[in-house]
Protein backbone atom coordinates (compact mmCIF):
# COMPACT_ATOMS: atom_id res chain seq x y z
CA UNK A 1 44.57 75.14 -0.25
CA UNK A 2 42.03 76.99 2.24
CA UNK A 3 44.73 77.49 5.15
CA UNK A 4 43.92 80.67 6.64
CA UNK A 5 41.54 83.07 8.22
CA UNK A 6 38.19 82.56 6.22
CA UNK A 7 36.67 86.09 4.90
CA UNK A 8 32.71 87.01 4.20
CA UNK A 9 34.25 86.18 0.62
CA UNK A 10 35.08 82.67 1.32
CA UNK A 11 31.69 81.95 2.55
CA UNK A 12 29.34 83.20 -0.07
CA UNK A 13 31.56 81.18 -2.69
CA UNK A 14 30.93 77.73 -0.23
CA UNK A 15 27.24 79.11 -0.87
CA UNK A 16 27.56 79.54 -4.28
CA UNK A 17 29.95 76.47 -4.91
CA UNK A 18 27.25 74.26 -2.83
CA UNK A 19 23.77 75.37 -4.77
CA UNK A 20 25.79 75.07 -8.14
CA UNK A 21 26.83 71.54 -7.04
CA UNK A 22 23.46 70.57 -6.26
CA UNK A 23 22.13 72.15 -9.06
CA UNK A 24 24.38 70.27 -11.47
CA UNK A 25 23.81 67.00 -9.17
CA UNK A 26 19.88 67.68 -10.31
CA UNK A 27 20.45 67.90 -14.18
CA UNK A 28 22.72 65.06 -13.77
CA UNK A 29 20.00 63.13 -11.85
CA UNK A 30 17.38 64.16 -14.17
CA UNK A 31 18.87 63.21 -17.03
CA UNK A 32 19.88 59.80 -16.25
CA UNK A 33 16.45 58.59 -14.58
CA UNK A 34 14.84 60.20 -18.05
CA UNK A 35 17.50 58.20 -20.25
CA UNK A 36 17.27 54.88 -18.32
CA UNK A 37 13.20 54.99 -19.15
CA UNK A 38 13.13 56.69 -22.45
CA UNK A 39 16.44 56.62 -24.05
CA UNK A 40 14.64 59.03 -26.76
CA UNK A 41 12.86 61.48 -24.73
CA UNK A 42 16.14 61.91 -22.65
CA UNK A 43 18.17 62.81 -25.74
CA UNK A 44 15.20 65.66 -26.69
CA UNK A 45 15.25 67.32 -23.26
CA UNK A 46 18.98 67.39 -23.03
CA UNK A 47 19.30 69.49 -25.90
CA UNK A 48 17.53 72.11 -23.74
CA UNK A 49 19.55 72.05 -21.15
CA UNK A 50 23.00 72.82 -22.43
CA UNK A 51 22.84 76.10 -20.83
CA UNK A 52 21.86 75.39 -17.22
CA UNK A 53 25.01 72.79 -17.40
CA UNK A 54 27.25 75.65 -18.31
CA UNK A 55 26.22 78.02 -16.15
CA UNK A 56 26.42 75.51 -13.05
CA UNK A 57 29.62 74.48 -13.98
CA UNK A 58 30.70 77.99 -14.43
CA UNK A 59 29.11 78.55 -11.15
CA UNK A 60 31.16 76.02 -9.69
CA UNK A 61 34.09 77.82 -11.08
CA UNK A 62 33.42 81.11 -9.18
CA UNK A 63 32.63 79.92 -6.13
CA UNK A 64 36.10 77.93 -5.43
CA UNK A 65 37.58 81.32 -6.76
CA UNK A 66 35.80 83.32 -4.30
CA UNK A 67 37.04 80.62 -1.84
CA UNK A 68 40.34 81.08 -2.59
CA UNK A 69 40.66 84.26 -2.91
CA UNK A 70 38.45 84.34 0.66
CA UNK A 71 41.17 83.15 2.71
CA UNK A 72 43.55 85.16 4.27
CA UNK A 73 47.22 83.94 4.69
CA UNK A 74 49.07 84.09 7.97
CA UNK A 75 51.87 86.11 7.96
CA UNK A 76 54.86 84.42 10.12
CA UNK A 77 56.37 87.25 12.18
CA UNK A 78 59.86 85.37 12.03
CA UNK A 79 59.93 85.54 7.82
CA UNK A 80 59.56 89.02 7.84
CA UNK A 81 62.54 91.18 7.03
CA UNK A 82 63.66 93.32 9.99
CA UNK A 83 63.64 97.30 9.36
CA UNK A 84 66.89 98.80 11.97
């Protein structure tokens, strides 16, 4: 999927795609330690943070874009039509 000559693009996505991911690792983390100890208190504090899920995840999302769209293909010399 990432064949290719990798850009200045394809590298600030890996950044962004990597802090999202351990950003959403955190909330995950968070919120299970707090629910295993107080199922109740858990249930209170997720509520709050709907919106830091969705923006990691969205995150996420734009930084295997920029990834992809951060690689440039190889063009093979020998598929290319000849001009005479």
């Amino acid at each position: 999927m990432f064949e290719g000559e990798k850009t200045l693009i394809f590298w600030l996505g890996l950044m962004i795609l990597s802090l999202a991911s351990v950003s959403l690792f955190s909330l995950v983390w968070f919120n299970v330690v707090v629910d295993f100890f107080n199922p109740y208190e858990g249930l209170v504090s997720l509520r709050y943070q709907v919106p830091f899920f969705v923006a990691a995840t969205v995150f996420v999302l734009v930084g295997l874009y920029m990834m992809k769209c951060g690689t440039k293909k190889n063009v093979d010399s020998s598929k290319q039509p000849q001009l005479s």
